[in-house]
C-alpha atoms as a PDB file:
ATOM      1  CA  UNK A   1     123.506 112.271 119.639  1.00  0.00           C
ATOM      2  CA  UNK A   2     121.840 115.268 120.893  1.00  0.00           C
ATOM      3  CA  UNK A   3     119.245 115.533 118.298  1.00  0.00           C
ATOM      4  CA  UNK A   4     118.380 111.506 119.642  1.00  0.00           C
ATOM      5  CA  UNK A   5     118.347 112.485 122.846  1.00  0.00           C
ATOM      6  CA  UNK A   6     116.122 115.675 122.434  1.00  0.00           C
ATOM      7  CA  UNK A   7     113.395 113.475 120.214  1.00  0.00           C
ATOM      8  CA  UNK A   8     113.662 110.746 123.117  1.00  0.00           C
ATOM      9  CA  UNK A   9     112.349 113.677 125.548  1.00  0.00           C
ATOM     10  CA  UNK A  10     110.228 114.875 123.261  1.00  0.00           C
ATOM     11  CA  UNK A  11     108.623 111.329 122.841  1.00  0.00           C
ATOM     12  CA  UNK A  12     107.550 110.959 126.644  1.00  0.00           C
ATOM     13  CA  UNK A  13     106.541 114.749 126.675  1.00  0.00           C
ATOM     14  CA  UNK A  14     104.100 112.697 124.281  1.00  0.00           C
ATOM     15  CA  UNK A  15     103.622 110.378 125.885  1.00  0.00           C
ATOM     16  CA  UNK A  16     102.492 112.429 128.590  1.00  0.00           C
ATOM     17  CA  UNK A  17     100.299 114.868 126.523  1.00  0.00           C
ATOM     18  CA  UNK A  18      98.871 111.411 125.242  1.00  0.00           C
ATOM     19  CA  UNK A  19      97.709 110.114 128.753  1.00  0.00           C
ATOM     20  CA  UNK A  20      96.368 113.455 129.910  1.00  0.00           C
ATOM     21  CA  UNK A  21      94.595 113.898 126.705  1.00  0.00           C
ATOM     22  CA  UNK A  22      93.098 111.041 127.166  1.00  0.00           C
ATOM     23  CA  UNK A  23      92.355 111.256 130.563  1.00  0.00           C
ATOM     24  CA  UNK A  24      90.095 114.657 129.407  1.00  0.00           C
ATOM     25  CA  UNK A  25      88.141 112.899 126.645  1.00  0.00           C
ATOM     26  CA  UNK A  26      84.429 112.305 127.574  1.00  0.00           C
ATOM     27  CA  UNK A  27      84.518 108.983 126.284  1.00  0.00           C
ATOM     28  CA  UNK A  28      87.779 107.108 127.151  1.00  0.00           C
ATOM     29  CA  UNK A  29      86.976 103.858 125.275  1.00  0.00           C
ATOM     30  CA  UNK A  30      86.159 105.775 122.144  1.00  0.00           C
ATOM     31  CA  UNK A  31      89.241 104.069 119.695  1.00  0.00           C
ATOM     32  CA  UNK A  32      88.448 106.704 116.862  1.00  0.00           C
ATOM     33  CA  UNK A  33      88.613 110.119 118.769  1.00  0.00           C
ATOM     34  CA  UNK A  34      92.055 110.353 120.273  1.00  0.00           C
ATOM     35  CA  UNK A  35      93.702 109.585 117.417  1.00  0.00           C
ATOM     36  CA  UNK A  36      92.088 111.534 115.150  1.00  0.00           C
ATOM     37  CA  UNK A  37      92.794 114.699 117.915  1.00  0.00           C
ATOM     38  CA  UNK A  38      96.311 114.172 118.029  1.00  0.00           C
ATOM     39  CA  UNK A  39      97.006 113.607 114.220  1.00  0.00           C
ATOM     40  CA  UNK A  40      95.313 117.218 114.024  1.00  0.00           C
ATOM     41  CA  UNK A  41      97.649 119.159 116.371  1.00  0.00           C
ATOM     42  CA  UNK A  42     100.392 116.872 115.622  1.00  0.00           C
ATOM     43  CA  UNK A  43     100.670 118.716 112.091  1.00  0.00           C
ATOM     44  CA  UNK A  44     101.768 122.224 112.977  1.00  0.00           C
ATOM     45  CA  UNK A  45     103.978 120.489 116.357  1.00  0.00           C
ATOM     46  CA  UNK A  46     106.081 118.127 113.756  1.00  0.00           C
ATOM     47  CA  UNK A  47     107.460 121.797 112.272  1.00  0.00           C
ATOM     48  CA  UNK A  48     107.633 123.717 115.750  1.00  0.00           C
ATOM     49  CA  UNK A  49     109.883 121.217 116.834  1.00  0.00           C
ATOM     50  CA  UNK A  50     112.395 120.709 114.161  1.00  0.00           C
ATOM     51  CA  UNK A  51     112.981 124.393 113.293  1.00  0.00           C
ATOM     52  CA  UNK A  52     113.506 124.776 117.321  1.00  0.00           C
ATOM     53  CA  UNK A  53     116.061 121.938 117.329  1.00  0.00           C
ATOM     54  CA  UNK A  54     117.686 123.111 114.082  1.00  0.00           C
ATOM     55  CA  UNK A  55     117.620 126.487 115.094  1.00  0.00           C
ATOM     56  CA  UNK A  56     120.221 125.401 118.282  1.00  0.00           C
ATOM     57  CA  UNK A  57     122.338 122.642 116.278  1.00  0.00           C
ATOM     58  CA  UNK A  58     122.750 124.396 113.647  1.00  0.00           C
ATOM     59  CA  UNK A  59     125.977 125.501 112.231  1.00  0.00           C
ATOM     60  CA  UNK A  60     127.181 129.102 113.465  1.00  0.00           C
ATOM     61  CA  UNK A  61     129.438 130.009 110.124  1.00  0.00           C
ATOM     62  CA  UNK A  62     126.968 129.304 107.198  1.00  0.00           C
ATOM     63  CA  UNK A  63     128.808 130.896 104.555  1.00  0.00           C
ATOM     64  CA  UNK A  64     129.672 127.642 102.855  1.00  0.00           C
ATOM     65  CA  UNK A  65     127.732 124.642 100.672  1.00  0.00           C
ATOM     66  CA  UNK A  66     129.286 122.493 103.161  1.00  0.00           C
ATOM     67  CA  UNK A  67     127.925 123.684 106.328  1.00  0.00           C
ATOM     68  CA  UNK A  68     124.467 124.560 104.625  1.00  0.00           C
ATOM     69  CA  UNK A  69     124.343 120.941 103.923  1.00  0.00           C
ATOM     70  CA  UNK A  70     125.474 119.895 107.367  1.00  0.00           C
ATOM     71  CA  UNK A  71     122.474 122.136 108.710  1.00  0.00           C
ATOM     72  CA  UNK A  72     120.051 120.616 105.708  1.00  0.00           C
ATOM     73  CA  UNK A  73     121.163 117.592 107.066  1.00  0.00           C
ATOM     74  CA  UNK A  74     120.626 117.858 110.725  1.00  0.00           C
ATOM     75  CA  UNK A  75     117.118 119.575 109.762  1.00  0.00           C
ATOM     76  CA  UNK A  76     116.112 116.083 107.599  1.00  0.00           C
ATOM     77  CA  UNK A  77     117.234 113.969 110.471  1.00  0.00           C
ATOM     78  CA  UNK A  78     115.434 115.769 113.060  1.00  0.00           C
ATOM     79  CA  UNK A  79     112.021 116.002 110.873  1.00  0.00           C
ATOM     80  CA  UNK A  80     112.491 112.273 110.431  1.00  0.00           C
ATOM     81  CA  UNK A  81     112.968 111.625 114.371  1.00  0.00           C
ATOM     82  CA  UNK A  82     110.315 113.562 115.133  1.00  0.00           C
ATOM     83  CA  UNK A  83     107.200 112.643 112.551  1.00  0.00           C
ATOM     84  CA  UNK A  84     108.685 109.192 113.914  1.00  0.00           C
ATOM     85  CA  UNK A  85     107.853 110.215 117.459  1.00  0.00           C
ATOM     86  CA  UNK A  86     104.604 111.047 116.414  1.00  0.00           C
ATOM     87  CA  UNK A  87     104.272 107.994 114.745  1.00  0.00           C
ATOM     88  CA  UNK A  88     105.169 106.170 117.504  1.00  0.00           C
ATOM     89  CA  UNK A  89     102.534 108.028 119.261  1.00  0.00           C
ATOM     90  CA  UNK A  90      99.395 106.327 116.673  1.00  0.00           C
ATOM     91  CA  UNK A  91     100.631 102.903 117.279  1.00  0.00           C
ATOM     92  CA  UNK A  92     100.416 103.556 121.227  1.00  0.00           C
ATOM     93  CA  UNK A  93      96.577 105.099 120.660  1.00  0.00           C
ATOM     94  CA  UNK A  94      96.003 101.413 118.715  1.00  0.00           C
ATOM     95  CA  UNK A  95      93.467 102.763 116.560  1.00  0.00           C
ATOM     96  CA  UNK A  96      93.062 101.963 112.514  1.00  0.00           C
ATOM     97  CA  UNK A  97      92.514 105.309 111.440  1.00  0.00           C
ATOM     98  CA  UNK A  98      94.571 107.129 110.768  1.00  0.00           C
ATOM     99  CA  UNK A  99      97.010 104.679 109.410  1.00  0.00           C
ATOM    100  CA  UNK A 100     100.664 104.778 111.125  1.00  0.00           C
ATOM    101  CA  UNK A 101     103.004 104.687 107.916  1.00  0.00           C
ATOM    102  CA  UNK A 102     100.991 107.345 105.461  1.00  0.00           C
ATOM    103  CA  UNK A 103     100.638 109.767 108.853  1.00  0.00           C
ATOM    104  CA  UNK A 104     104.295 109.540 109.768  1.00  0.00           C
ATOM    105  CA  UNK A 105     104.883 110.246 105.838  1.00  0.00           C
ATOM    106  CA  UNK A 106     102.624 112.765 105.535  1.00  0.00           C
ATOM    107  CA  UNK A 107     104.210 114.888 108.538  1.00  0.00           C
ATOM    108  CA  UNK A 108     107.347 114.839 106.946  1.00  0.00           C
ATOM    109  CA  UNK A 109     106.258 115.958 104.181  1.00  0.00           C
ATOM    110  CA  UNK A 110     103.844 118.591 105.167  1.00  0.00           C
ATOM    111  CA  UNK A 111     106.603 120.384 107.111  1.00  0.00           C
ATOM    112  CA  UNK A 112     109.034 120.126 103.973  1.00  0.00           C
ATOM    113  CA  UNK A 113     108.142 123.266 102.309  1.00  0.00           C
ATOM    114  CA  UNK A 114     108.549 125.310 105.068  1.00  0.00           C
ATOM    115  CA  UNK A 115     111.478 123.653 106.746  1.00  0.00           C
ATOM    116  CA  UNK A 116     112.883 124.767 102.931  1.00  0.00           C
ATOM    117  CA  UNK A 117     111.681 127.786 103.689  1.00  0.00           C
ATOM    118  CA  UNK A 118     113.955 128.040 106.792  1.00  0.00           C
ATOM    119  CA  UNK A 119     117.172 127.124 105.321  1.00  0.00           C
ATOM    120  CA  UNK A 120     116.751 129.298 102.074  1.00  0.00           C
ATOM    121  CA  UNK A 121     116.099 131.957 104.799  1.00  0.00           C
ATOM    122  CA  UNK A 122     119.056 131.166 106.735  1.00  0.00           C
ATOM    123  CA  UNK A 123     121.168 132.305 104.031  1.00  0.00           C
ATOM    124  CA  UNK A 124     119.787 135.587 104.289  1.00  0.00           C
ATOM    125  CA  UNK A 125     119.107 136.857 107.613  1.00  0.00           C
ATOM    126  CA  UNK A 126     119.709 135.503 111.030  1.00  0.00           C
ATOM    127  CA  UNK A 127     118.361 131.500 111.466  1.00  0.00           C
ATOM    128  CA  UNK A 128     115.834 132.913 114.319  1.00  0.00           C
ATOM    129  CA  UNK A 129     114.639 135.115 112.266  1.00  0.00           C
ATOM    130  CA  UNK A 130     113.948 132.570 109.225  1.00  0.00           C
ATOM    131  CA  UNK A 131     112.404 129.941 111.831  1.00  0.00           C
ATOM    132  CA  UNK A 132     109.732 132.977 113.031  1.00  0.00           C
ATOM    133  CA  UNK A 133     108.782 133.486 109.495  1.00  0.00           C
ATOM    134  CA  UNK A 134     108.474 129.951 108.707  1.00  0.00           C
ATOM    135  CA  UNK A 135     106.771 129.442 111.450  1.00  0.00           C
ATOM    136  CA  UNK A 136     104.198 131.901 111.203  1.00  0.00           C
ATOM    137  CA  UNK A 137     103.313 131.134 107.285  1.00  0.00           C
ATOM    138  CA  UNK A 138     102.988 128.100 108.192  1.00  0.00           C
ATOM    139  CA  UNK A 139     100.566 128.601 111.057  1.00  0.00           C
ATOM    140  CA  UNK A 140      98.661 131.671 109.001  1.00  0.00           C
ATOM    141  CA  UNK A 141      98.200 128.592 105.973  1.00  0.00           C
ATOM    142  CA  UNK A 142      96.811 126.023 108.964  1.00  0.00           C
ATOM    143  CA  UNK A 143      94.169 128.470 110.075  1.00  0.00           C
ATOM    144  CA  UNK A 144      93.715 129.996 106.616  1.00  0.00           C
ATOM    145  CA  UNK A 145      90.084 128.135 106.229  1.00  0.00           C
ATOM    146  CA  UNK A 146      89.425 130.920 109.318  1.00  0.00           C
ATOM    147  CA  UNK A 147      90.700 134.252 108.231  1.00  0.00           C
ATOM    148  CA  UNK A 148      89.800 133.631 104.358  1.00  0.00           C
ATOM    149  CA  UNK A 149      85.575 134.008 104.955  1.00  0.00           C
ATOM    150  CA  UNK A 150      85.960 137.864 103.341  1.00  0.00           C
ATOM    151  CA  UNK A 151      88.286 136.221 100.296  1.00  0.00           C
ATOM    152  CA  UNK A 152      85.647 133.635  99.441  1.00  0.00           C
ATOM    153  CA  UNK A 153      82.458 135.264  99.988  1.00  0.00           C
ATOM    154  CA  UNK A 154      83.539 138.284  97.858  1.00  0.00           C
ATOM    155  CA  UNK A 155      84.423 136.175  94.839  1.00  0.00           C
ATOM    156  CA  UNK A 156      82.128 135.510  92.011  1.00  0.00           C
ATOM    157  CA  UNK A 157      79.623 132.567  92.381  1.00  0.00           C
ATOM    158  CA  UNK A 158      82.037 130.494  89.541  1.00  0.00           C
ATOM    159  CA  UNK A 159      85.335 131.844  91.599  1.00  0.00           C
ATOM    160  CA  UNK A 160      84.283 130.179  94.687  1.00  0.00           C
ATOM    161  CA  UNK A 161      85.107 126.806  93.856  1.00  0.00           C
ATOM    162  CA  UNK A 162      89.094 127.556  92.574  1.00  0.00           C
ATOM    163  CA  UNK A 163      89.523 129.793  95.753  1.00  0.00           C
ATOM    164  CA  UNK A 164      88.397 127.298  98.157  1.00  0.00           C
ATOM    165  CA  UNK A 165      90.124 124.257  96.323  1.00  0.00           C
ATOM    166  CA  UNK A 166      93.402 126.487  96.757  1.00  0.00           C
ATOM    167  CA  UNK A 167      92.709 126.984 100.431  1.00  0.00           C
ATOM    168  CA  UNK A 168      92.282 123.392 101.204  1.00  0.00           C
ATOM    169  CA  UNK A 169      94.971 122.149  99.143  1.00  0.00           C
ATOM    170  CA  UNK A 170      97.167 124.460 101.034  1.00  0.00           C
ATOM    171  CA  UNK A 171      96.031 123.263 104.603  1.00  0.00           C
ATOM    172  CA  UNK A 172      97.612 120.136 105.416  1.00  0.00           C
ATOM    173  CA  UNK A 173      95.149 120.277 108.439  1.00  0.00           C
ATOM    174  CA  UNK A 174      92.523 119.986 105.887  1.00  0.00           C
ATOM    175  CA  UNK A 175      93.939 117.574 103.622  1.00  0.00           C
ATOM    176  CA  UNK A 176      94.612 115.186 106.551  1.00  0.00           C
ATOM    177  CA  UNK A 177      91.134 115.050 107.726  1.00  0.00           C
ATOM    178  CA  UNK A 178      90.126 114.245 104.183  1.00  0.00           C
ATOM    179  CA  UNK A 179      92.598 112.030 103.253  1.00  0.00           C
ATOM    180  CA  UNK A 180      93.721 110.129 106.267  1.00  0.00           C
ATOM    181  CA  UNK A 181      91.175 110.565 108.503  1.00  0.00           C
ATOM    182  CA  UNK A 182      88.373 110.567 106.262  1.00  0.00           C
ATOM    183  CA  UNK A 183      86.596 113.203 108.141  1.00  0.00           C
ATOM    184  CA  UNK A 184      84.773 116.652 107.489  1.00  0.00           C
ATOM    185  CA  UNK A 185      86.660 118.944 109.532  1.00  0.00           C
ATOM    186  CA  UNK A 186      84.657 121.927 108.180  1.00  0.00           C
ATOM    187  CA  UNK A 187      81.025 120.688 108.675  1.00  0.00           C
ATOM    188  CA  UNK A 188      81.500 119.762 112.404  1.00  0.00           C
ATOM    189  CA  UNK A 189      79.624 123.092 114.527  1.00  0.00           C
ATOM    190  CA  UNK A 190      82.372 125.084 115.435  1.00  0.00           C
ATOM    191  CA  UNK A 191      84.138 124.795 112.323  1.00  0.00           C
ATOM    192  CA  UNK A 192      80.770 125.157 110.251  1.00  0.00           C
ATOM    193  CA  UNK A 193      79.777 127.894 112.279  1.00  0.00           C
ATOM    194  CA  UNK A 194      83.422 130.093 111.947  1.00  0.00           C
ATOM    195  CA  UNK A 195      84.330 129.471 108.044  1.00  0.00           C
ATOM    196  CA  UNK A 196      82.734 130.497 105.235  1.00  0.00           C
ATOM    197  CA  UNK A 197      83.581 127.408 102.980  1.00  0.00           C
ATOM    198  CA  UNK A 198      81.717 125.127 104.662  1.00  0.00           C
ATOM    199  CA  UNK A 199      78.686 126.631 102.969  1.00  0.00           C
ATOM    200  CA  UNK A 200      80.144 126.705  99.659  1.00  0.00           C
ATOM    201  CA  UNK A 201      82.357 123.591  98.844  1.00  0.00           C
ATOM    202  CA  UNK A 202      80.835 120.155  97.804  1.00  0.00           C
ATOM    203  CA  UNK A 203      82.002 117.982 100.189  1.00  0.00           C
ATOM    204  CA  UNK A 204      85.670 116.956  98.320  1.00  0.00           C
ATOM    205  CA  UNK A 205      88.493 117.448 100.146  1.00  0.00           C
ATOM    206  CA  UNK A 206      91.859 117.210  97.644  1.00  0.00           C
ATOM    207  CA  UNK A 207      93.447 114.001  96.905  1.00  0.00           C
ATOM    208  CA  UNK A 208      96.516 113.632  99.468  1.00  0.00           C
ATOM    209  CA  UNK A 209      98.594 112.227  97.219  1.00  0.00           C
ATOM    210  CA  UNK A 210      98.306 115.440  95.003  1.00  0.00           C
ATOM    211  CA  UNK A 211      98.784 117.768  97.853  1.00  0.00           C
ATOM    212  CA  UNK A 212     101.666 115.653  99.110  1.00  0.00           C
ATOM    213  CA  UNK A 213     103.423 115.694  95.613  1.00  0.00           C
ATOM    214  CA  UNK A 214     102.893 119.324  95.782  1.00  0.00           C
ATOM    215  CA  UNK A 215     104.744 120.207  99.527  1.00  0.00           C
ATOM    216  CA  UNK A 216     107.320 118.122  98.174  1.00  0.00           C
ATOM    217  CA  UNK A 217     108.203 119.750  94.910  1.00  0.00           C
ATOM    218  CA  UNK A 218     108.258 123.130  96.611  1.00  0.00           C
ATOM    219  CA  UNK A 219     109.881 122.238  99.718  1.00  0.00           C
ATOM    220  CA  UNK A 220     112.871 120.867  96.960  1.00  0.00           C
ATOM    221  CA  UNK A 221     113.173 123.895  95.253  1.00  0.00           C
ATOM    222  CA  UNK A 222     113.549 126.197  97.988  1.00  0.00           C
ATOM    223  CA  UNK A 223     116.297 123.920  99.022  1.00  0.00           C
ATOM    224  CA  UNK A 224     117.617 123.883  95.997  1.00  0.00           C
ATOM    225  CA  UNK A 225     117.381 128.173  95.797  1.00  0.00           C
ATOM    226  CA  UNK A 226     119.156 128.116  99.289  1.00  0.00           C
ATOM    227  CA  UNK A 227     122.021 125.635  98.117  1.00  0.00           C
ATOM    228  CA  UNK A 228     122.529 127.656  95.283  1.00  0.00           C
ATOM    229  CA  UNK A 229     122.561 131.062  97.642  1.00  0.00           C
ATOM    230  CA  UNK A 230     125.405 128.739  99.484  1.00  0.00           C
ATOM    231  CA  UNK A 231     127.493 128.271  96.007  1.00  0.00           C
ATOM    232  CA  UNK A 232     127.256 131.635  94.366  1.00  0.00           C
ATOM    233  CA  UNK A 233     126.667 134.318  96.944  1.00  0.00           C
ATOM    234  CA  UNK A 234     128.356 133.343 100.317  1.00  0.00           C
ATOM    235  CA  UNK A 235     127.442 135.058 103.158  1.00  0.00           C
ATOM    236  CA  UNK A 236     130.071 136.243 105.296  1.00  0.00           C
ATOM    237  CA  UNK A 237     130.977 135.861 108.790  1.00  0.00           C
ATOM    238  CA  UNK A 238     131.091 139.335 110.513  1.00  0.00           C
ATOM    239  CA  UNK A 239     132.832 140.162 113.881  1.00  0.00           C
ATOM    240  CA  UNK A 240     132.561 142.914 115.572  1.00  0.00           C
ATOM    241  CA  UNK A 241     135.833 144.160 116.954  1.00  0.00           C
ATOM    242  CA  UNK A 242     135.950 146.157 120.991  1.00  0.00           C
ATOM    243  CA  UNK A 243     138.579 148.712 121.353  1.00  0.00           C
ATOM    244  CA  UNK A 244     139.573 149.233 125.129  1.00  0.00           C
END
């Protein structure tokens, strides 16, 4: 119940970003822009939001398989609500592109491997401290196609390509504005003008569908590492004691 009632506040906090978004564009009838904007920064805000709602309905005592898969559970459901929320969002924009259903699907999935992330790190250290790192790989791999230039201009002319195909099959920003949106996200100015690859690649952005595939196998097996961290090693429950 609360996890419904925190997406269904989340969902006219979108509604709201929506309308003032909107309201800023220089073109308001433009059907193709707004969309397109919010599909962008709806990618890293699908994982903010369900590692901050996991974080504070999550189980206290983790030192069972049960309760890690009461958390894994409540993390699913609120990754679900949420790329729903968002997808909810598209239909209200009533443009084509992107299309709802593979969106929605695609920011489950794109979150998966680091939502993983968090719950194999909960086993190990405090679940604050798991959602920070999470968080923060996950933001470093978003903007990687910005800090990378020294990585890919130092590489050997017949490196370039397998350095930059890593890059943007890592970014789900990247792979979304080649696969859904159908866009080139690194020739625009600013992007051309701050990344390296956009002189070097040849215009292919990965197949989504591979990428997809990809978040989802790992995402699995760092679930899988954490429920076995749940079976095998417990982590205990320590109290501290006061003395008067």
């Amino acid at each position: 119940m609360a996890t419904l009632l925190g997406v269904a506040a989340y969902l006219l906090f979108l509604e709201i970003g929506r309308a003032v978004l909107a309201s800023q564009l220089p073109s308001p009838s433009n059907t193709t822009s707004l969309p397109e904007i919010l599909t962008l920064l709806s990618i890293p805000v699908v994982l903010l939001v369900t590692l901050l709602v996991t974080v504070a309905l999550g189980p206290l005592d983790r030192n069972s398989p049960r309760n890690y898969l009461r958390e894994s559970r409540v993390a699913l459901s609120c990754l679900l609500l949420v790329s729903f929320a968002h997808g909810i969002l598209l239909l209200r924009v009533g443009a084509d592109r992107p299309p709802v259903f593979p969106t929605t699907l695609f920011f489950v999935l794109s979150s998966f491997p680091y939502l993983g992330l968090y719950l194999f790190g909960a086993r190990i250290s405090p679940p604050a401290a798991s959602a920070a790192v999470s968080l923060i790989l996950y933001f470093a791999v978003c903007s990687n196609f910005l800090w990378s230039n020294s990585w890919i201009e130092a590489a050997p002319e017949e490196k370039r390509p397998e350095r930059i195909e890593w890059i943007l099959l890592s970014n789900p920003i990247l792979v979304a504005s080649g696969g859904l949106l159908e866009e080139d996200l690194l020739r625009r100015s600013w992007t051309y003008e701050h990344s390296a690859i956009g002189s070097f690649y040849r215009f292919e952005y990965p197949d989504r569908h591979r990428a997809t595939l990809d978040y989802t196998l790992l995402g699995t097996l760092l679930w899988v590492f954490g429920l076995g961290l749940s079976f095998f090693f417990p982590r205990q429950t320590h109290t501290q004691k006061f003395s008067v």
